[in-house]
PDB file of N, CA and C in Angstrom:
ATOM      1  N   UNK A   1       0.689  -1.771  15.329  1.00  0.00           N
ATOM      2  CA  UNK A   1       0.485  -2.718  14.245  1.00  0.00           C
ATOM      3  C   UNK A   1       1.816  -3.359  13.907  1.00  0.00           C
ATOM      4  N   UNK A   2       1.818  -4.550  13.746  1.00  0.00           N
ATOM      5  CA  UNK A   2       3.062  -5.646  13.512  1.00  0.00           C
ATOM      6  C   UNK A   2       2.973  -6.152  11.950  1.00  0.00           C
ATOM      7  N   UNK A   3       3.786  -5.308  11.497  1.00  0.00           N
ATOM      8  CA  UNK A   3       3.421  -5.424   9.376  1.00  0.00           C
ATOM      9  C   UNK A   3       5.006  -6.402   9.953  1.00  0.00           C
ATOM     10  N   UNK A   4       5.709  -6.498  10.663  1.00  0.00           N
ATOM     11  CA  UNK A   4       6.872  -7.371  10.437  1.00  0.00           C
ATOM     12  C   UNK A   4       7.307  -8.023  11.676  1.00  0.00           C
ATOM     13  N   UNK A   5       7.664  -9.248  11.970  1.00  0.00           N
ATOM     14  CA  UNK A   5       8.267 -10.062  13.403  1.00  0.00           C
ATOM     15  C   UNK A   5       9.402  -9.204  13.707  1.00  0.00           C
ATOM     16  N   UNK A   6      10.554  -9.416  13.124  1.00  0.00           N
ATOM     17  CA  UNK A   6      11.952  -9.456  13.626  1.00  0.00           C
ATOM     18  C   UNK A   6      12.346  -8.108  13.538  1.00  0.00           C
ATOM     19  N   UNK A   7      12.381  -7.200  12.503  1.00  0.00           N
ATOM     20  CA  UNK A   7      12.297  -6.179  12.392  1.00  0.00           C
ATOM     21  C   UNK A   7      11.216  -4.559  12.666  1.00  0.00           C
ATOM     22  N   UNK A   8      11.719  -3.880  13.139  1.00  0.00           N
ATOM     23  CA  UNK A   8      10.525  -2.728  13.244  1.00  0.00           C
ATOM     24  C   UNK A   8      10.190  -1.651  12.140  1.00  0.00           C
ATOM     25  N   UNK A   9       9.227  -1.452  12.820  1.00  0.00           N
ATOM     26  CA  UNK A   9       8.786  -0.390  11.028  1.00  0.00           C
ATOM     27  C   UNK A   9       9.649   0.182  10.913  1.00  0.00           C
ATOM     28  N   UNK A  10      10.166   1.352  12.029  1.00  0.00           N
ATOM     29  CA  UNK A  10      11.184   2.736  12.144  1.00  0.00           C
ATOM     30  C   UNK A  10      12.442   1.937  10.858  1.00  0.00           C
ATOM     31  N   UNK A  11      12.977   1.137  11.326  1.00  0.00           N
ATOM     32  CA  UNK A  11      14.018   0.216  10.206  1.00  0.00           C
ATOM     33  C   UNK A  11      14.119   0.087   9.203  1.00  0.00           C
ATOM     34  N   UNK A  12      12.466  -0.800   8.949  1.00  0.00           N
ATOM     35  CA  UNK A  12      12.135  -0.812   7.739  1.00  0.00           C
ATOM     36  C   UNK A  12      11.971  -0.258   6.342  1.00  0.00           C
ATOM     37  N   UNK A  13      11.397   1.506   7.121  1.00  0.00           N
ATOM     38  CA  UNK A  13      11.132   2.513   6.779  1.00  0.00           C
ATOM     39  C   UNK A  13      12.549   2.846   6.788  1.00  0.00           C
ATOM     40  N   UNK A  14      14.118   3.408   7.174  1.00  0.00           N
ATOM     41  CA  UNK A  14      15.117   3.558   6.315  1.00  0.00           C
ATOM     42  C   UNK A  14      15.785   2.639   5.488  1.00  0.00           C
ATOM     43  N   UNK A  15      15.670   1.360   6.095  1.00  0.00           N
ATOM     44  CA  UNK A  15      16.011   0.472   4.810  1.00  0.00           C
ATOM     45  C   UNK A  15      15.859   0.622   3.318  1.00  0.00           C
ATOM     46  N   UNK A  16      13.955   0.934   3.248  1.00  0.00           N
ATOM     47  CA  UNK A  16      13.437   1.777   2.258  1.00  0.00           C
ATOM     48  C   UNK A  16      13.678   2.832   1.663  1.00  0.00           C
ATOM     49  N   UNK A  17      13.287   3.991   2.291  1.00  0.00           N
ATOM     50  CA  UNK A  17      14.252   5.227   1.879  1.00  0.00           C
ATOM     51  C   UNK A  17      16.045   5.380   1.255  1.00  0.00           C
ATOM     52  N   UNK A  18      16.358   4.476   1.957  1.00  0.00           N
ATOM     53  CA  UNK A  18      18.172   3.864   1.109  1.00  0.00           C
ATOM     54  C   UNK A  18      18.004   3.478  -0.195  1.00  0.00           C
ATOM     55  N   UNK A  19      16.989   2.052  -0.157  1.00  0.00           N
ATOM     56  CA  UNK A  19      16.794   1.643  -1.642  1.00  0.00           C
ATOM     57  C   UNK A  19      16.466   2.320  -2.557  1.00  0.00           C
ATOM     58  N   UNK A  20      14.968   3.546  -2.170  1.00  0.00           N
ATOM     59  CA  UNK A  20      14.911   3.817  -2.707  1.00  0.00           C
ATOM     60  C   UNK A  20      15.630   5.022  -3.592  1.00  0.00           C
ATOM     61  N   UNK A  21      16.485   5.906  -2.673  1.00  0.00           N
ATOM     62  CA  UNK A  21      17.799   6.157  -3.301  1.00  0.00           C
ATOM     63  C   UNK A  21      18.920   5.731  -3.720  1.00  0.00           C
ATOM     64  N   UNK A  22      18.749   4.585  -3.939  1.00  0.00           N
ATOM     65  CA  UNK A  22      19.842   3.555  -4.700  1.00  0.00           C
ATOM     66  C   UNK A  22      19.087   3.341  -5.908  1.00  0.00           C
ATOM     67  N   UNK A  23      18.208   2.726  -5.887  1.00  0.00           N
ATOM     68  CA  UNK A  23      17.733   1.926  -6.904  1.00  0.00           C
ATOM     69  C   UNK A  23      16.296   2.796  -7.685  1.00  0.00           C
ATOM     70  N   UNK A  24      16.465   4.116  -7.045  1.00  0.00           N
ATOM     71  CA  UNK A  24      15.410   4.749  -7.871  1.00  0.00           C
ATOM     72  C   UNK A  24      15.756   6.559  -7.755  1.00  0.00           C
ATOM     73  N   UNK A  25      17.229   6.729  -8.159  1.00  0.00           N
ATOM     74  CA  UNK A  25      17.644   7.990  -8.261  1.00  0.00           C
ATOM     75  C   UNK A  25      16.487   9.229  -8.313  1.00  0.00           C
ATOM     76  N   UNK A  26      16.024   9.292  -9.626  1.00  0.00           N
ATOM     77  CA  UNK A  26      15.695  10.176 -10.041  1.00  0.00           C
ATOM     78  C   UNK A  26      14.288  10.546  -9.325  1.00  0.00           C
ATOM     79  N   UNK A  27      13.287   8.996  -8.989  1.00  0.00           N
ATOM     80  CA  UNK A  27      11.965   9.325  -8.539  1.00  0.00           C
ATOM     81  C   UNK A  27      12.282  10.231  -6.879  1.00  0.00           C
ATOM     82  N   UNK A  28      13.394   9.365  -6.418  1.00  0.00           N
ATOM     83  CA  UNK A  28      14.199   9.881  -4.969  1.00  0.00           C
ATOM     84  C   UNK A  28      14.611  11.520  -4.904  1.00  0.00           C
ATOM     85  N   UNK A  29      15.005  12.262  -5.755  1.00  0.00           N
ATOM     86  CA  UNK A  29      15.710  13.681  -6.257  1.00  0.00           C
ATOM     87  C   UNK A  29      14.222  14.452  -6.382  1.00  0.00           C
ATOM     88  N   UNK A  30      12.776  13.891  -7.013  1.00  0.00           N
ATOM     89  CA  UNK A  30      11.957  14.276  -7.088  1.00  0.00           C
ATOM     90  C   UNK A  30      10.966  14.434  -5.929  1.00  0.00           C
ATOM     91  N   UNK A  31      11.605  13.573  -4.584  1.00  0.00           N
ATOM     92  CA  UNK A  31      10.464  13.099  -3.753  1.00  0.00           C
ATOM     93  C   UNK A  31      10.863  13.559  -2.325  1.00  0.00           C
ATOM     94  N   UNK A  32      11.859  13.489  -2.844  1.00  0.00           N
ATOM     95  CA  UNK A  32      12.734  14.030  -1.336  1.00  0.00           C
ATOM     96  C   UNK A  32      12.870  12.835  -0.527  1.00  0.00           C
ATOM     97  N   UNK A  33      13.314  13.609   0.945  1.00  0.00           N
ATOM     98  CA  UNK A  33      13.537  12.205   2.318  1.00  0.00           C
ATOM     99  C   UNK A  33      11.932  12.250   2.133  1.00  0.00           C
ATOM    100  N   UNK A  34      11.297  13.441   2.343  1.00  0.00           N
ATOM    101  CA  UNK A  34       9.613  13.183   3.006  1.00  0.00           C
ATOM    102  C   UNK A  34       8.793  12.727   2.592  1.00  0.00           C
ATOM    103  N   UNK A  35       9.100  12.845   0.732  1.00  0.00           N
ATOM    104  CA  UNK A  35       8.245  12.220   0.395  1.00  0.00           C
ATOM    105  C   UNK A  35       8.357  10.822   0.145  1.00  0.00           C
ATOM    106  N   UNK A  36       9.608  10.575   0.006  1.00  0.00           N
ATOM    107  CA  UNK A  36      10.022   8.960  -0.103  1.00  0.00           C
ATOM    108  C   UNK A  36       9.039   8.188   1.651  1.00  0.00           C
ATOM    109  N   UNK A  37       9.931   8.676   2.658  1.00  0.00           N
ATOM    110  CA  UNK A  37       9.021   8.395   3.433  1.00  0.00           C
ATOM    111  C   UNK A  37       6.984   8.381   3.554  1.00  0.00           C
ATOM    112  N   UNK A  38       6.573   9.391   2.955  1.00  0.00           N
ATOM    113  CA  UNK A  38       5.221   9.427   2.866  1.00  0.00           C
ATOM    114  C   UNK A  38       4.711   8.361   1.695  1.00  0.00           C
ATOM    115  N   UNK A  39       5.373   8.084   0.848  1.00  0.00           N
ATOM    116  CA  UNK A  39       5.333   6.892  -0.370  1.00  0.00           C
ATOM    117  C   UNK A  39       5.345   5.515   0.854  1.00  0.00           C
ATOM    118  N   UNK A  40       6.285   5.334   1.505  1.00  0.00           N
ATOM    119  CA  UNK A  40       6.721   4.420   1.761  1.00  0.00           C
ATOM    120  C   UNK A  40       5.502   3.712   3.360  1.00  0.00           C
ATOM    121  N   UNK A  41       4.993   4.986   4.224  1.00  0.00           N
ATOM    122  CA  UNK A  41       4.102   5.207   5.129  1.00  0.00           C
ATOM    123  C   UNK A  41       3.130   4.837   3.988  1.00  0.00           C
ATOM    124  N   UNK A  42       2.438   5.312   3.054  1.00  0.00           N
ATOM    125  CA  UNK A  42       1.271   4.553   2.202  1.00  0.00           C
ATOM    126  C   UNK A  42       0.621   3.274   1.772  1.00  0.00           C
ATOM    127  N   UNK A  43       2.660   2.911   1.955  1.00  0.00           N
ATOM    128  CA  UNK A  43       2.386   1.712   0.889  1.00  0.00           C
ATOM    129  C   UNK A  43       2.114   0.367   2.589  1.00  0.00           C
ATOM    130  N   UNK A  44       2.924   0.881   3.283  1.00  0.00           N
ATOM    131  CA  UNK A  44       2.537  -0.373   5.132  1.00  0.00           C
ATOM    132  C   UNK A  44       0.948   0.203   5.333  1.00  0.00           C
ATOM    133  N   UNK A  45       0.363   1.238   4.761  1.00  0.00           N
ATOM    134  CA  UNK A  45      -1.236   1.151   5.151  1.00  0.00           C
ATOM    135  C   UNK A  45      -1.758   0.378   3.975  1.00  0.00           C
ATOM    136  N   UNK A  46      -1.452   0.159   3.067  1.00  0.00           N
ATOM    137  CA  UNK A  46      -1.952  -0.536   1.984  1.00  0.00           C
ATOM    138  C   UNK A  46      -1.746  -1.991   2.418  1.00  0.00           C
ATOM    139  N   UNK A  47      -1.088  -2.238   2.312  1.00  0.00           N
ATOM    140  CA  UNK A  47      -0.163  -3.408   2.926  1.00  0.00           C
ATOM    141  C   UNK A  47      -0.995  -4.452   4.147  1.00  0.00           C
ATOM    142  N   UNK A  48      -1.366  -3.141   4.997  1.00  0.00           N
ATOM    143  CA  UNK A  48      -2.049  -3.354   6.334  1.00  0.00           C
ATOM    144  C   UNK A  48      -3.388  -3.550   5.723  1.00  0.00           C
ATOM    145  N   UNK A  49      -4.170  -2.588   4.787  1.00  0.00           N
ATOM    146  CA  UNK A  49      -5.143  -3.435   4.293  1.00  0.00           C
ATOM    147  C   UNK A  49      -5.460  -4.559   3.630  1.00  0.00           C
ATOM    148  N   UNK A  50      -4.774  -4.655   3.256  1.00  0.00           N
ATOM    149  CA  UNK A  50      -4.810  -6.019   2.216  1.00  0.00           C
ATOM    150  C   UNK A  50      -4.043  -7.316   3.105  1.00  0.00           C
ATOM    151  N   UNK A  51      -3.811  -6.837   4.261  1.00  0.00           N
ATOM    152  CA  UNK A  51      -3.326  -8.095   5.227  1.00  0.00           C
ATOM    153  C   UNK A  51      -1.422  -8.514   4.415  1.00  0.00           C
ATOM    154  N   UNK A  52      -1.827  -7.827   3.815  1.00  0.00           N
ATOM    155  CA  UNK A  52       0.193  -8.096   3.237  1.00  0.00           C
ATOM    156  C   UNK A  52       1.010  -8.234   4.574  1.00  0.00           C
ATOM    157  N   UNK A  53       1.981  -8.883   5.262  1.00  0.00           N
ATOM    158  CA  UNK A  53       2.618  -8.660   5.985  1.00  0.00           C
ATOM    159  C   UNK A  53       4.205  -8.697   6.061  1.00  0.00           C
ATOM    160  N   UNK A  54       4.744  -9.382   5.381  1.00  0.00           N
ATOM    161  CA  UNK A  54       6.035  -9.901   4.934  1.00  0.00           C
ATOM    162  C   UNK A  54       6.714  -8.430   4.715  1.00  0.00           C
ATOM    163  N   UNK A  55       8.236  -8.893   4.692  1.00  0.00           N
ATOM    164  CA  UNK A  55       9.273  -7.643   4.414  1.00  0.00           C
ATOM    165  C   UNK A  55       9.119  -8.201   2.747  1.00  0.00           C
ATOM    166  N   UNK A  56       9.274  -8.917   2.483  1.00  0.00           N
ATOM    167  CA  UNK A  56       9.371  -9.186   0.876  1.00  0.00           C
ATOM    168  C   UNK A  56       8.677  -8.720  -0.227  1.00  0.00           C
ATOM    169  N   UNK A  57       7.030  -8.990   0.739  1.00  0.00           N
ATOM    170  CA  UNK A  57       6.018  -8.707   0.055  1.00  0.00           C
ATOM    171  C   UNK A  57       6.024  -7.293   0.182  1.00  0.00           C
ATOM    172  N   UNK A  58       5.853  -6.491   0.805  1.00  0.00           N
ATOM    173  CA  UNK A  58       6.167  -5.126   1.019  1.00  0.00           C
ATOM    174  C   UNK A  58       6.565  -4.372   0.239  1.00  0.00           C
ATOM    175  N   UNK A  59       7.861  -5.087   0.142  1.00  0.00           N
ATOM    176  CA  UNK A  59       9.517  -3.940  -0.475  1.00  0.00           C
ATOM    177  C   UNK A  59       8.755  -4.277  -2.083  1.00  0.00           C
ATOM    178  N   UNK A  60       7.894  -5.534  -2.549  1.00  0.00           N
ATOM    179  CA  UNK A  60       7.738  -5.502  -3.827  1.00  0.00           C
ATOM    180  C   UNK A  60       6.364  -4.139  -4.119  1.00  0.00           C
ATOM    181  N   UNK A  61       5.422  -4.262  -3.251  1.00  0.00           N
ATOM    182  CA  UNK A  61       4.625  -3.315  -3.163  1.00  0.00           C
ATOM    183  C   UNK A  61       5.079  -2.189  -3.459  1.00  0.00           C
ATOM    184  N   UNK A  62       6.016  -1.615  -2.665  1.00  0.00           N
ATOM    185  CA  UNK A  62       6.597  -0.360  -2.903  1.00  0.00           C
ATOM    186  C   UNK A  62       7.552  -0.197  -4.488  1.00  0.00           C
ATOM    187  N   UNK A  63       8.299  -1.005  -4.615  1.00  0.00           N
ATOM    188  CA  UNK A  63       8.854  -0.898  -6.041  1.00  0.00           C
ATOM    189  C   UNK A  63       7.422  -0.742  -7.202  1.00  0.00           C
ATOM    190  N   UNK A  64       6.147  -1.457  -6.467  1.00  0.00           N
ATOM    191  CA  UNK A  64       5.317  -1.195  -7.972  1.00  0.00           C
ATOM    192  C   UNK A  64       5.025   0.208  -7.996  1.00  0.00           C
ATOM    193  N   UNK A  65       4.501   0.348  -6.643  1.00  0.00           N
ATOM    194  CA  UNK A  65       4.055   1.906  -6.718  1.00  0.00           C
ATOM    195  C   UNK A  65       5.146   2.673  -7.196  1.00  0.00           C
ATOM    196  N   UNK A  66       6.089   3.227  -7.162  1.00  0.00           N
ATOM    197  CA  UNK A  66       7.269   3.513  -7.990  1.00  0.00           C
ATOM    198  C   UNK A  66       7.198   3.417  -8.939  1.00  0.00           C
ATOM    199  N   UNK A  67       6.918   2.173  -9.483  1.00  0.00           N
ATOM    200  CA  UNK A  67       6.983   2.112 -10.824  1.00  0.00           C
ATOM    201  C   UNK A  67       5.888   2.422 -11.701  1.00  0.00           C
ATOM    202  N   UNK A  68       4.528   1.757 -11.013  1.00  0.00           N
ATOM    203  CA  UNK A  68       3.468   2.843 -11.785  1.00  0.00           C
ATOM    204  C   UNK A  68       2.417   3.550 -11.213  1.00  0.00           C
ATOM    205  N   UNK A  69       2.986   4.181 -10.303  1.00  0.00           N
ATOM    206  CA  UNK A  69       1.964   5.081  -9.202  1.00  0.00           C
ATOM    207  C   UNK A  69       1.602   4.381  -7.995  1.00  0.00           C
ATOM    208  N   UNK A  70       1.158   5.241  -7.331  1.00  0.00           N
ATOM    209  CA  UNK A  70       0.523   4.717  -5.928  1.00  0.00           C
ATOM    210  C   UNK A  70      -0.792   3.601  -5.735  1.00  0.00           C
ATOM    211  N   UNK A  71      -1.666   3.823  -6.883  1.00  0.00           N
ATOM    212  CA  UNK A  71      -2.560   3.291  -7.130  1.00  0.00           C
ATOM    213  C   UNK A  71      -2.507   2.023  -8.778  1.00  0.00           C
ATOM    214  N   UNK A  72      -1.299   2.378  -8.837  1.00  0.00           N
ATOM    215  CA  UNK A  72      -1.086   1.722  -9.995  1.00  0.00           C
ATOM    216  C   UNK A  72      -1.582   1.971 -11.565  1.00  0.00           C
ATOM    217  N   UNK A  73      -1.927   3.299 -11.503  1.00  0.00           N
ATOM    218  CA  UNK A  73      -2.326   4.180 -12.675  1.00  0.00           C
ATOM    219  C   UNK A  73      -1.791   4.196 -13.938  1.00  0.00           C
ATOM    220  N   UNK A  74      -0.668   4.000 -13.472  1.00  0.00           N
ATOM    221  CA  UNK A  74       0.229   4.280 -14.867  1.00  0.00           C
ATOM    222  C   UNK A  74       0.759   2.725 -15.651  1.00  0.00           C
ATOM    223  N   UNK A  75      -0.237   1.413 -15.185  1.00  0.00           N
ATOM    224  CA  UNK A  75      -0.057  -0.024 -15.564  1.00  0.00           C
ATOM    225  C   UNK A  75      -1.149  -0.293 -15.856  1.00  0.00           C
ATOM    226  N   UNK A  76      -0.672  -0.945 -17.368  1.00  0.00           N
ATOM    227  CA  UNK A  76      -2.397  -1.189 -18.561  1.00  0.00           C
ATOM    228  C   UNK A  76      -2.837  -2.518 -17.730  1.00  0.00           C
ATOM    229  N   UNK A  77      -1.791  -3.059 -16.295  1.00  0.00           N
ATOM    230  CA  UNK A  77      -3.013  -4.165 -16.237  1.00  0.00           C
ATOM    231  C   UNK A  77      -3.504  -3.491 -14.383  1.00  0.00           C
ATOM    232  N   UNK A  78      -3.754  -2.393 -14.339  1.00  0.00           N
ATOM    233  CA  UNK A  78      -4.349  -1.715 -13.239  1.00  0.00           C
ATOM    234  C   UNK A  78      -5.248  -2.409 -12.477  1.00  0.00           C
ATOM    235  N   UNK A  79      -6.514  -2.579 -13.263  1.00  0.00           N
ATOM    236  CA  UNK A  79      -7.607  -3.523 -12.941  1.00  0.00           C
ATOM    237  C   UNK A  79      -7.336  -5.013 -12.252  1.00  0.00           C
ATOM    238  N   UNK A  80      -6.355  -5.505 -13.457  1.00  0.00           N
ATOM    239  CA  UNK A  80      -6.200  -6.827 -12.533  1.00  0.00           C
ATOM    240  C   UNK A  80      -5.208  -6.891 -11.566  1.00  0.00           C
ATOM    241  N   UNK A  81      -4.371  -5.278 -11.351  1.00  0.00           N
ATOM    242  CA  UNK A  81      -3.249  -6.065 -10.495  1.00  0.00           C
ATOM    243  C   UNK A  81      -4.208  -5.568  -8.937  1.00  0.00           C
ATOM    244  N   UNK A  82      -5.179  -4.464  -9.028  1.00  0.00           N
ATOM    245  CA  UNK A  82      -6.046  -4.143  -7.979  1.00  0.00           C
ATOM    246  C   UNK A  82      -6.858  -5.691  -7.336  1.00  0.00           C
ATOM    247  N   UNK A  83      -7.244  -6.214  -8.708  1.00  0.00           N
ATOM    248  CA  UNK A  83      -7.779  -7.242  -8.024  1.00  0.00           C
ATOM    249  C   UNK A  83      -7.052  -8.384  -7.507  1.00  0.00           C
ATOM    250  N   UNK A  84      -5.759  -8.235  -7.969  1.00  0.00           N
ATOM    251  CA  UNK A  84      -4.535  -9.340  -7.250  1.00  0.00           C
ATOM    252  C   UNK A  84      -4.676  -9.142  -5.941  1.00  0.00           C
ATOM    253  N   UNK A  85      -4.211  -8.006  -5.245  1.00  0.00           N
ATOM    254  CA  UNK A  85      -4.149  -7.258  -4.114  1.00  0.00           C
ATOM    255  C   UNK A  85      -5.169  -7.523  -2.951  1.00  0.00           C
ATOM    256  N   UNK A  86      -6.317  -7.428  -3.859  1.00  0.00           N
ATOM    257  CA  UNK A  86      -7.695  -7.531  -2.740  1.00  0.00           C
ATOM    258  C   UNK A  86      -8.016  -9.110  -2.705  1.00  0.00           C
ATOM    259  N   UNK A  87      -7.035  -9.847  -3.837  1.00  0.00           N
ATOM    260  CA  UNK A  87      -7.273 -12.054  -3.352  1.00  0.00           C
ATOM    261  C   UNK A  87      -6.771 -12.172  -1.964  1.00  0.00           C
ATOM    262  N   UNK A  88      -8.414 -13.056  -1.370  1.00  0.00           N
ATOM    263  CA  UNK A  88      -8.280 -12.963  -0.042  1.00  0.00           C
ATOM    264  C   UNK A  88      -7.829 -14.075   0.487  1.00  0.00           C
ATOM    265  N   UNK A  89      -7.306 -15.039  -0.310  1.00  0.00           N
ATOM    266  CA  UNK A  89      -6.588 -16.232  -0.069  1.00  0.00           C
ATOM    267  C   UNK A  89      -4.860 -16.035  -0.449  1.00  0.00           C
ATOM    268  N   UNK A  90      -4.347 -15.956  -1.367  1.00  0.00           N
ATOM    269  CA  UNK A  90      -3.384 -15.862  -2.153  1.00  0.00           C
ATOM    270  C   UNK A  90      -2.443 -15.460  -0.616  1.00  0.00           C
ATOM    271  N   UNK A  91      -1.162 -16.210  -0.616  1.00  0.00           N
ATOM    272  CA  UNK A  91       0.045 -15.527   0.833  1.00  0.00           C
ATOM    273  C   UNK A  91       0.678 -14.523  -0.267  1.00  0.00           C
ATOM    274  N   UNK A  92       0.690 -13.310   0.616  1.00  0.00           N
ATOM    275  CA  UNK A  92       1.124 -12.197   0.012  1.00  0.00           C
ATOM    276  C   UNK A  92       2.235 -12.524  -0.837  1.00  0.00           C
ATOM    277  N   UNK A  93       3.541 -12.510  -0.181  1.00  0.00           N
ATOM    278  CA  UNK A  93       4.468 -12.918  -1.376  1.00  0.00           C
ATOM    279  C   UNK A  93       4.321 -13.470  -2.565  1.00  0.00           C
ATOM    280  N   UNK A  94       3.075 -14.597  -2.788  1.00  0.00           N
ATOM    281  CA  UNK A  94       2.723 -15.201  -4.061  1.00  0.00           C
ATOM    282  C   UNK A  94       1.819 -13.858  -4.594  1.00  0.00           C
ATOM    283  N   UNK A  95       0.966 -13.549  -4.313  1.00  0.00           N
ATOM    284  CA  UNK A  95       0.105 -12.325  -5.164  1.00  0.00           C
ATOM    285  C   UNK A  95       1.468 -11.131  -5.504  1.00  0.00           C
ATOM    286  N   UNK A  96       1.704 -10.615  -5.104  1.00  0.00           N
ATOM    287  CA  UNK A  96       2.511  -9.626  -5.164  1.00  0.00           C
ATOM    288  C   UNK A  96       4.218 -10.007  -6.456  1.00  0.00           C
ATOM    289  N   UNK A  97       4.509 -11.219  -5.990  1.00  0.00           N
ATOM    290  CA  UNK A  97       5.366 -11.645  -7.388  1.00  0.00           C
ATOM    291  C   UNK A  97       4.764 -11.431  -8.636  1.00  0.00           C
ATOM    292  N   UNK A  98       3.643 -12.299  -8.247  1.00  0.00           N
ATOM    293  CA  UNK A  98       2.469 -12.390  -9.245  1.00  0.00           C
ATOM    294  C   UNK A  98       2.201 -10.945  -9.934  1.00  0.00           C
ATOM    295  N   UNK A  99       1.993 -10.359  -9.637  1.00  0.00           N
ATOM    296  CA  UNK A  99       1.408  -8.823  -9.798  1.00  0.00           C
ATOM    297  C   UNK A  99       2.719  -8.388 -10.740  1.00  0.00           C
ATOM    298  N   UNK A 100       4.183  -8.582 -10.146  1.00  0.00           N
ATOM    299  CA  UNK A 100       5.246  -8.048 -10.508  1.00  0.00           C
ATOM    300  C   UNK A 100       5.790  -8.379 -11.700  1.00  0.00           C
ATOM    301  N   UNK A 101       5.282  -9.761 -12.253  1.00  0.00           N
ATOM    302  CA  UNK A 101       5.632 -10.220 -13.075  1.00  0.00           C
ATOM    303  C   UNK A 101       4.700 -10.303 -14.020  1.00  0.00           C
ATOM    304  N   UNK A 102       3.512 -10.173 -13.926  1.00  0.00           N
ATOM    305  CA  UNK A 102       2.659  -9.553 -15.208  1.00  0.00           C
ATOM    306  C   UNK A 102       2.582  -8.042 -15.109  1.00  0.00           C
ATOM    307  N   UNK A 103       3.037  -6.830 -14.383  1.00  0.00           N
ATOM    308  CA  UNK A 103       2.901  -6.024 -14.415  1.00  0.00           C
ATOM    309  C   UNK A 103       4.199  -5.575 -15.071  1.00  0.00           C
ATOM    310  N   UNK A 104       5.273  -5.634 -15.186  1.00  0.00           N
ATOM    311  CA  UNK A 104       6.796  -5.887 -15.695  1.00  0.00           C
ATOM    312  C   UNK A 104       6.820  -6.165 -16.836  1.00  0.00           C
ATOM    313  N   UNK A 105       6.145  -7.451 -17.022  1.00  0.00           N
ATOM    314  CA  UNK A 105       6.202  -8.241 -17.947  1.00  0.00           C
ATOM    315  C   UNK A 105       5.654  -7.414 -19.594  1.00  0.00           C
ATOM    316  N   UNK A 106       4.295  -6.676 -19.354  1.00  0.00           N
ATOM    317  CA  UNK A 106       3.523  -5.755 -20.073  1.00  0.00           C
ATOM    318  C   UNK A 106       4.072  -4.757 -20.456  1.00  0.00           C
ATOM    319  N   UNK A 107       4.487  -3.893 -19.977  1.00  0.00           N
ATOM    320  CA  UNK A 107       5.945  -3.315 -20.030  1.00  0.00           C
ATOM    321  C   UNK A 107       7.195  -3.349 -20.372  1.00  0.00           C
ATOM    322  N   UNK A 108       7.280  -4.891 -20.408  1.00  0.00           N
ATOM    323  CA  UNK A 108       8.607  -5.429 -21.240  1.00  0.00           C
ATOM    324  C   UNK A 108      10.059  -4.677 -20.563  1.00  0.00           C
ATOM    325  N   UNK A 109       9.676  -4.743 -18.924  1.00  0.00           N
ATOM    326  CA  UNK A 109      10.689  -4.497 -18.007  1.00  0.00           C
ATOM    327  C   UNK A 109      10.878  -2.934 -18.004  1.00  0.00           C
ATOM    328  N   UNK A 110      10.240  -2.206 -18.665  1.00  0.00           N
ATOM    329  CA  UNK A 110      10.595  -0.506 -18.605  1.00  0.00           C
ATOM    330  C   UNK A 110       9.999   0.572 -17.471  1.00  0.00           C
ATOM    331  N   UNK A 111      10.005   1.067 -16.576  1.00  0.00           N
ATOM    332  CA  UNK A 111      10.185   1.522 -15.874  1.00  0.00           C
ATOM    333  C   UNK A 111       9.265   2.915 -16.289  1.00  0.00           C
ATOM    334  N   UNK A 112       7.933   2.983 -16.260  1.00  0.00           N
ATOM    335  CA  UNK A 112       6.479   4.306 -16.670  1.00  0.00           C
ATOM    336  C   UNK A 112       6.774   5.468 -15.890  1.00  0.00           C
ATOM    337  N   UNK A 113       7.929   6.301 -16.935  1.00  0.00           N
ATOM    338  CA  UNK A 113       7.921   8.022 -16.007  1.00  0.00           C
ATOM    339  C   UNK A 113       6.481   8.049 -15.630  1.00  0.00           C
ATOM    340  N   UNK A 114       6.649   9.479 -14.562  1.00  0.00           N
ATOM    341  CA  UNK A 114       5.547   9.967 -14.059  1.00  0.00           C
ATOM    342  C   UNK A 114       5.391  11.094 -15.123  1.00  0.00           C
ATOM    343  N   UNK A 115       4.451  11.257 -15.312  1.00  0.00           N
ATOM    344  CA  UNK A 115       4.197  12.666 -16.502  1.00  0.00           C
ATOM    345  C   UNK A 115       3.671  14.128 -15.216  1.00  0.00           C
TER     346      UNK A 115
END
């Protein structure tokens, strides 16, 4: 499966795992390499369903799940960002900003521990 042209998953997938120990300490300390990786393996099958293909669109995918679960549980707009995801027109990068910025936005930029 080709989720990216120029780049390969194997890549992609530490690119990821870096960020996400850069830019997400604590969920990273909690998740380990394996599980960061198994987060990150979830989110290119999600991705792959929903026809997402882009590195952009992706890396935003994965920051949501991070930010409010895998399924997006822990974001009061759950419902609609599920149904962002499954718009079968929308080019990923536009749904997925989209998503990021009313999902952020509701939140008022704060970042939903995991309980």
């Amino acid at each position: 499966m080709a989720v990216f042209e120029a780049e390969s998953r194997e890549s992609f997938i530490e690119q990821m795992v870096a960020r996400i120990e850069e830019q997400f300490p604590e969920t990273y300390q909690r998740l380990g390499l394996s599980g960061a990786m198994e987060l990150i393996n979830h989110a290119l099958q999600k991705a792959a369903d929903h026809s997402i293909q882009t590195r952009g669109a992706v890396q935003i995918l994965i920051e949501l799940m991070l930010d409010f679960g895998n399924e997006f549980q822990r974001s009061p707009d759950r419902q609609w960002a599920l149904g962002m995801l499954r718009h079968p027109t929308l080019p990923d990068e536009i749904k997925l900003m989209a998503m990021r910025q009313r999902m952020t936005s509701s939140t008022q930029g704060r970042r939903l521990v995991q309980v």
